[in-house]
Protein backbone atom coordinates (compact mmCIF):
# COMPACT_ATOMS: atom_id res chain seq x y z
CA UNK A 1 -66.27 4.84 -81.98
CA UNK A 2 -63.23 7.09 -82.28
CA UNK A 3 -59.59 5.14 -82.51
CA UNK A 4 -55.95 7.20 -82.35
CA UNK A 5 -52.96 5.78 -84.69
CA UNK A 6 -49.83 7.21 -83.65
CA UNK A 7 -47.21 6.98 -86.20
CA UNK A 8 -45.35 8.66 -89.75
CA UNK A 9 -46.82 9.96 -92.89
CA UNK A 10 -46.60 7.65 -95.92
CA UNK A 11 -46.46 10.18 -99.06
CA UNK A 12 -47.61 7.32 -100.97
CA UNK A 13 -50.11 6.87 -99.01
CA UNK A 14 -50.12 2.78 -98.78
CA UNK A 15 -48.80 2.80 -94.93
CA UNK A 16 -48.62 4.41 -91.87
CA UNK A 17 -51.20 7.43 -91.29
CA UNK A 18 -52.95 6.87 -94.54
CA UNK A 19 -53.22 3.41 -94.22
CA UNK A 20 -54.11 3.34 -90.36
CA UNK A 21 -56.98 5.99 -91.53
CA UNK A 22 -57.83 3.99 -94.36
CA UNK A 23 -58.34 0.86 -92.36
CA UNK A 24 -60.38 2.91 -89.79
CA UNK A 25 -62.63 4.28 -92.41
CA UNK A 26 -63.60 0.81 -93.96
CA UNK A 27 -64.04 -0.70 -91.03
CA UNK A 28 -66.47 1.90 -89.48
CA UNK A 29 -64.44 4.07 -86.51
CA UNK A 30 -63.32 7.58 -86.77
CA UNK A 31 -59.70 7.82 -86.75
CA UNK A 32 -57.59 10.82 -85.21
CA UNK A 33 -53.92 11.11 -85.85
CA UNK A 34 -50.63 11.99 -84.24
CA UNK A 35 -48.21 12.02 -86.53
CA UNK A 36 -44.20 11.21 -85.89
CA UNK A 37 -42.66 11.49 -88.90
CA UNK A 38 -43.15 12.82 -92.40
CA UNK A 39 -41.74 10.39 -95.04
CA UNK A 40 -40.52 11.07 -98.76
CA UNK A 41 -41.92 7.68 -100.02
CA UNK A 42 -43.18 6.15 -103.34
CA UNK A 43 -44.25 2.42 -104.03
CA UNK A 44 -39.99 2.06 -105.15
CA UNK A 45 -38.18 3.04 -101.10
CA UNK A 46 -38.33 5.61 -99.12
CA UNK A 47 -36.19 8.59 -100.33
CA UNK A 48 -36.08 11.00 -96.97
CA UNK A 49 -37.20 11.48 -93.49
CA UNK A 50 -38.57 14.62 -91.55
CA UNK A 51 -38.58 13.77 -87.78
CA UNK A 52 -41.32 15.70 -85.73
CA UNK A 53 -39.97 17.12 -82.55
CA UNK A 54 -40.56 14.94 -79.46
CA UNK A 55 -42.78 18.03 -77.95
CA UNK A 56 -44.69 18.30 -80.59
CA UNK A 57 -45.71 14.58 -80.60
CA UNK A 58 -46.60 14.95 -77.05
CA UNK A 59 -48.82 18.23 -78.00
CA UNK A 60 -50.67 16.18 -80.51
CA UNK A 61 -51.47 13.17 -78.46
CA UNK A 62 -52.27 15.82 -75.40
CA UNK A 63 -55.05 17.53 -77.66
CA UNK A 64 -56.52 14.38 -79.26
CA UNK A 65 -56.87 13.10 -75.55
CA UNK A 66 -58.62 15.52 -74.07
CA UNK A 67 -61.43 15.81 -76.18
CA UNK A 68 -61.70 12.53 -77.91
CA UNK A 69 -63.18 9.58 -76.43
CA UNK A 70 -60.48 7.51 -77.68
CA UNK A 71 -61.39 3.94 -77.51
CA UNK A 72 -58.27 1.87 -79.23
CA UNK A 73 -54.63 3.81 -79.93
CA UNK A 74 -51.88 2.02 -82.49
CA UNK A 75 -47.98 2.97 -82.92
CA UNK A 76 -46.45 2.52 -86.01
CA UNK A 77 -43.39 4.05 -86.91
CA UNK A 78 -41.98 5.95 -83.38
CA UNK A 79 -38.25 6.50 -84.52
CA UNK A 80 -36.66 8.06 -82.54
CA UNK A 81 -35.59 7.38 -78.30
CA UNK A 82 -36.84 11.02 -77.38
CA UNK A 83 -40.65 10.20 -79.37
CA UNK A 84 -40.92 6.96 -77.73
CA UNK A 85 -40.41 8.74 -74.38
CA UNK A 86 -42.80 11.52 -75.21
CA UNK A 87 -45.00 9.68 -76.28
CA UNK A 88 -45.00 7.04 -73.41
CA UNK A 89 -45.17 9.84 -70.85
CA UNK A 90 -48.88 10.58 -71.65
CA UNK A 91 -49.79 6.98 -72.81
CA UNK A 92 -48.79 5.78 -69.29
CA UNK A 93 -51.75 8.03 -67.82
CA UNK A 94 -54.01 6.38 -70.28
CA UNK A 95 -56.57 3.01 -69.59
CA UNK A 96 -56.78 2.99 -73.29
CA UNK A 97 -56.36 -1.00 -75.25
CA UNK A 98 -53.23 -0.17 -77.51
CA UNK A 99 -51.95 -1.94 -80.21
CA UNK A 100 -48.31 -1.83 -80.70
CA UNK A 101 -46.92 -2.29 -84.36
CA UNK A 102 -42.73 -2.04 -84.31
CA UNK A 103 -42.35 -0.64 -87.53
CA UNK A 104 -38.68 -1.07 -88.03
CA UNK A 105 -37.81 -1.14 -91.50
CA UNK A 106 -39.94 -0.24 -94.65
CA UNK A 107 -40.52 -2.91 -97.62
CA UNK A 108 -37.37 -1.49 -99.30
CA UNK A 109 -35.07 -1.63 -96.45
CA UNK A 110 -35.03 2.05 -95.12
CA UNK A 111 -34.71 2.06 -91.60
CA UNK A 112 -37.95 3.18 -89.92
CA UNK A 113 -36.69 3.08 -86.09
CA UNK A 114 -33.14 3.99 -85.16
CA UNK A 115 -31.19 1.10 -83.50
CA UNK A 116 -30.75 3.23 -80.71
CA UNK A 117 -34.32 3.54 -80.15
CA UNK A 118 -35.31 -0.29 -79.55
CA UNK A 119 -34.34 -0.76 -76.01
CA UNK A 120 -36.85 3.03 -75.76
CA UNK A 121 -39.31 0.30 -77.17
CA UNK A 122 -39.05 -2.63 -75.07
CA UNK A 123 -38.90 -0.54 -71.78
CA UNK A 124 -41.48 2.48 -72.22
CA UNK A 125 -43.89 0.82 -74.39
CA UNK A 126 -44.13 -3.30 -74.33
CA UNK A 127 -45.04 -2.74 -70.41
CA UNK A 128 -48.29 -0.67 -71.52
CA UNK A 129 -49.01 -2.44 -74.77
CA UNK A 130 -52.24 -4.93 -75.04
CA UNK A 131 -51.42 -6.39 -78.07
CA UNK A 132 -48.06 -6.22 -79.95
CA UNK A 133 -47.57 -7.03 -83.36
CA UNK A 134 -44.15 -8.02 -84.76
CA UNK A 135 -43.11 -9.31 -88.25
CA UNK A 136 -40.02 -12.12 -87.61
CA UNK A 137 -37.42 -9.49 -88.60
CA UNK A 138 -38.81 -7.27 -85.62
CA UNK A 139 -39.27 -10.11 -83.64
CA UNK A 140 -35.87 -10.89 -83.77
CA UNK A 141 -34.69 -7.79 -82.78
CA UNK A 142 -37.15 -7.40 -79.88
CA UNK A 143 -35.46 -10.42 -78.70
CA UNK A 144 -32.28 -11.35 -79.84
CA UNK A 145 -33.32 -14.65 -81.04
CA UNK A 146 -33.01 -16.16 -84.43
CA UNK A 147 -36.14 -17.29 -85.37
CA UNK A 148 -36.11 -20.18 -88.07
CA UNK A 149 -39.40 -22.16 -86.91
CA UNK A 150 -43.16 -22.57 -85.13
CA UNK A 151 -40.91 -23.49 -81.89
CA UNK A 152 -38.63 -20.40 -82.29
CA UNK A 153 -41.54 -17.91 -83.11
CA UNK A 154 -43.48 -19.12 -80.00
CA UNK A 155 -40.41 -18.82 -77.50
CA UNK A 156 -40.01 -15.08 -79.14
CA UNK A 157 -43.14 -14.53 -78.56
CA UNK A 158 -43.06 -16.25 -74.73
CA UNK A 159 -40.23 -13.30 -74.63
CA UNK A 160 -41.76 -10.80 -75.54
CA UNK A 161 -45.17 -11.38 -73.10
CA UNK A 162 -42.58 -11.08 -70.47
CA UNK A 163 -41.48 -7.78 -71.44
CA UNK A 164 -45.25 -6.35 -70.66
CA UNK A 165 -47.12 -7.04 -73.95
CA UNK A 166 -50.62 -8.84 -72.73
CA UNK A 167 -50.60 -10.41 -75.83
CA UNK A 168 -48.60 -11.09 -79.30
CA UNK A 169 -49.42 -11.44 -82.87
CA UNK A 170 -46.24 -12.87 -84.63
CA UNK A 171 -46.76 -12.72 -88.31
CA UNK A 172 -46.01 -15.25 -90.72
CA UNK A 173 -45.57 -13.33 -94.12
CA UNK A 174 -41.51 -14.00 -93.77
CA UNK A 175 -41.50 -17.46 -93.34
CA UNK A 176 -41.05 -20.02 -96.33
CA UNK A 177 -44.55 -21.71 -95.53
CA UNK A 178 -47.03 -22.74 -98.08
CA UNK A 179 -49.65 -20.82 -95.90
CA UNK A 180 -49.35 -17.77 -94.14
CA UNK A 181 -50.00 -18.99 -90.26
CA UNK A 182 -49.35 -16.16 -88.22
CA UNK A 183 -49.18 -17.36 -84.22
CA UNK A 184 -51.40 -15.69 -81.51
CA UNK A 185 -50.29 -15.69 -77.96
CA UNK A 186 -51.49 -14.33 -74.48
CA UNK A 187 -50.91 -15.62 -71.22
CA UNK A 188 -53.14 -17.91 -71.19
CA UNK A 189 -54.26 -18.79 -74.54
CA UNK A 190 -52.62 -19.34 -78.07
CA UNK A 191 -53.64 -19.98 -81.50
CA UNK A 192 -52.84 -19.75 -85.00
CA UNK A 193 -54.62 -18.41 -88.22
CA UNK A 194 -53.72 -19.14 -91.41
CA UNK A 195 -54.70 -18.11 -94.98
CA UNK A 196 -53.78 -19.37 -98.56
CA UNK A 197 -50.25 -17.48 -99.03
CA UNK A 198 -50.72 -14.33 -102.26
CA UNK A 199 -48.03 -14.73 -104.81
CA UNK A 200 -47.58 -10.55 -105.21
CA UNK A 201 -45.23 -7.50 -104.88
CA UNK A 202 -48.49 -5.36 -103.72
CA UNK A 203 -48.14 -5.87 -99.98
CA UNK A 204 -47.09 -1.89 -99.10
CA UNK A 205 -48.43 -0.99 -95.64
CA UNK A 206 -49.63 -4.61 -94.75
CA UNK A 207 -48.27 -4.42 -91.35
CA UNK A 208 -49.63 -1.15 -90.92
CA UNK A 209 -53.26 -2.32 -92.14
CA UNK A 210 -53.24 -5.30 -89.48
CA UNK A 211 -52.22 -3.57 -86.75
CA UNK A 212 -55.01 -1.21 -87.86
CA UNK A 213 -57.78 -3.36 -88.02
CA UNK A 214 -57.25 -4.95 -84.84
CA UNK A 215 -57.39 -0.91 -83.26
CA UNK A 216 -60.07 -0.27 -84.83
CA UNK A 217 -62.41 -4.01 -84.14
CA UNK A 218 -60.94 -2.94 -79.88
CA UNK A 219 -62.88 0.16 -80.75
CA UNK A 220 -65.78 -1.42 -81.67
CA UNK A 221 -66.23 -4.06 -78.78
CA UNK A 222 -64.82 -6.91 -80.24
CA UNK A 223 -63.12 -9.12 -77.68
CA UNK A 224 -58.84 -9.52 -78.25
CA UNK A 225 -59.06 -12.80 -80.36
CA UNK A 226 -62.09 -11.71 -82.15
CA UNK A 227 -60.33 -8.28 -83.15
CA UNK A 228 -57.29 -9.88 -84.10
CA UNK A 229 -58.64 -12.37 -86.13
CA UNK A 230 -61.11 -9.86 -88.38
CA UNK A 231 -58.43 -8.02 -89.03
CA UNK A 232 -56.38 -11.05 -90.65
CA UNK A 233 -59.68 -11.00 -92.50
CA UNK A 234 -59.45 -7.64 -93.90
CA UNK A 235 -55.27 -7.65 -94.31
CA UNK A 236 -55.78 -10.64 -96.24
CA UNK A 237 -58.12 -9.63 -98.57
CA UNK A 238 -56.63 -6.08 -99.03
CA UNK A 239 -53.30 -8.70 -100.13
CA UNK A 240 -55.86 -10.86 -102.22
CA UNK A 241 -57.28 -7.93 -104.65
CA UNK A 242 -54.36 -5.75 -105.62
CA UNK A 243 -54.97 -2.37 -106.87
CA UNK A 244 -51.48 -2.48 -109.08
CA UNK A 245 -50.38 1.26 -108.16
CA UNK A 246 -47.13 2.25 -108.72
CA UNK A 247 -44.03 0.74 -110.50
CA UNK A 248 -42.56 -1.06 -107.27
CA UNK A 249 -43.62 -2.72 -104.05
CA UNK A 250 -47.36 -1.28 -104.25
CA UNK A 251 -50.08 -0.70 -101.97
CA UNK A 252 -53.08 -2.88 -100.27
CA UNK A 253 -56.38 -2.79 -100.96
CA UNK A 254 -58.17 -0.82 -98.28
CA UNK A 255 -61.83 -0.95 -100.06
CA UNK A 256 -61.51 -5.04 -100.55
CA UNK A 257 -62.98 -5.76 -97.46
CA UNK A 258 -66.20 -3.98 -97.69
CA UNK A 259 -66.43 -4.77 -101.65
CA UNK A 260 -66.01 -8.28 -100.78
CA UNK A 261 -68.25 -7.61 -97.96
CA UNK A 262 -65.87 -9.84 -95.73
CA UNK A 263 -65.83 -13.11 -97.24
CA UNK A 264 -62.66 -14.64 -95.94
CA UNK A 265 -61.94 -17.75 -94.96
CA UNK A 266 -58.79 -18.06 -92.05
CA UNK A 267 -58.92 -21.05 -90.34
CA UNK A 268 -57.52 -20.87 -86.67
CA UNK A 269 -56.28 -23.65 -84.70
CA UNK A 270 -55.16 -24.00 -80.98
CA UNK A 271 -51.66 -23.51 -81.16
C-alpha cells in the first residue's frame, strides 16, 4: 500500500510532508513525497518561504507515478497558480482517489496559498478531487459565504460538491461548539462526527494529519466514510495526548494512535 502527499516542507516537522509521512507510517502505508514548498517554520509562525519551481513539481509527481503503484494522493499546501496547474496537468491523467486539503493559512497566520491562486484551486483541482477537506476559514473562501452555523457549513459544503469535489469534510475545530462535530457530505449521503472538544495550544499540523489519515485508510481499502471517519480517530487522539514540543502552537501526536492502539470514541450521526 503506497500513498503520495503532495505538498510543503514543515522544518518543524508537525505539518505538511512530515506530518503527511508521519500519519502514513502509523497507520501502515508507504508514503512518497512531492514536495511544493520548503518552509522556515518553528512551533512560534512561519518565518520564510522557498517556492519550488512549477517544473520541478511536475518532475516529481512524473517520477513517483511511473513507478509507484500509488493508491491514495493528498495536497496540502500548493501555493502558487503555476503549481496548481502543474500539478493538475498530470493528476488529470490519473484514476487515483485524492484527498484535497486547502491549506491556506498556517496556525500563526502566514499565508500558505496566494490569493491569487484560489480560483487555480477551485477550477483545476475541486473537479478531480474525491474528498476535500476544508477548515471554515477555507471554506469561506472556497465559497464566498460567511459561515456562522450547521445550516451555513452544510450550504458551503452543498457549494463546494458542485464545484467537482465527490465529497466534503468540513471541520469543526473553529466553531464555538462544546464538541468538535465536523459535517460529512457527498451527494448522496451526509453525516456528522463529533468528539469531546481538547482544551490545548498543541494542534500544529492537525489539518494536515486528517487529511492524511483519510489518504492513507483510501490506500488501504477502506470505503470513503469508513476512511474518513478513522482518521477523525487518529487526529483526535494525536490532539488528545500532546507531546508539549516547542514554546508556541506545538505539534500532534503522530504515535498516539498506535500507543493507544485506537481507542476512540466519535460518535456519528446522520446529518
Amino acid at each position: 500500500m503506497i500513498s503520495l502527499t503532495i505538498a510543503g516542507s514543515d522544518s518543524g516537522g508537525g505539518a505538511g510532508i512530515q506530518a503527511d509521512i508521519k500519519t502514513f507510517q502509523e497507520l501502515g502505508v508507504f508514503g512518497t513525497t512531492v514536495i511544493t514548498a520548503l518552509t522556515d517554520q518553528n512551533t512560534k509562525g512561519v518565518h520564510g518561504v522557498f517556492k519550488v519551481t512549477p517544473q520541478f513539481v511536475q518532475q516529481q509527481l512524473s517520477s513517483v507515478l511511473e513507478d509507484f503503484s500509488i493508491k491514495s494522493i493528498k495536497t496540502g499546501m500548493l501555493y502558487s497558480t503555476e503549481i496548481i496547474e502543474a500539478a493538475a496537468a498530470v493528476l488529470r491523467e490519473q484514476k487515483i482517489p485524492l484527498v484535497l486539503d486547502p491549506v491556506m493559512i498556517a496556525k500563526g497566520g502566514e499565508k500558505l496559498l496566494q490569493n491569487s491562486a484560489v480560483e487555480a484551486l477551485i477550477e483545476q483541482l475541486l473537479p478531480l478531487t474525491t474528498i476535500c477537506t476544508p477548515n471554515i476559514p477555507e471554506a469561506e473562501v472556497l465559497t464566498g459565504m460567511s459561515i456562522k452555523d450547521s445550516k451555513d457549513m452544510e450550504r458551503a459544503a452543498r457549494s463546494i460538491l458542485q464545484m467537482g469535489s465527490d465529497w466534503v469534510v468540513i471541520k469543526g475545530g473553529h466553531t464555538g461548539e462544546k464538541d468538535a462535530v465536523d459535517r460529512v457530505y457527498g451527494h448522496d449521503a451526509a453525516f456528522t462526527m463529533t468528539t469531546p472538544r481538547k482544551k490545548t495550544d498543541h494542534t500544529h499540523g492537525t489539518g494536515c494529519t486528517f487529511s492524511a489519515a483519510i489518504t492513507a485508510n483510501l490506500a488501504k481499502g477502506y470505503t470513503i466514510p469508513e476512511a474518513i471517519i478513522e482518521a477523525k480517530k487518529f487526529v483526535h487522539l494525536a490532539i488528545s495526548h500532546p507531546l508539549f514540543i516547542g514554546s508556541g502552537k506545538g505539534p500532534t501526536n503522530h504515535f498516539a494512535f498506535n500507543q493507544q492502539k485506537g481507542v476512540c470514541e466519535v460518535v456519528v450521526n446522520e446529518a
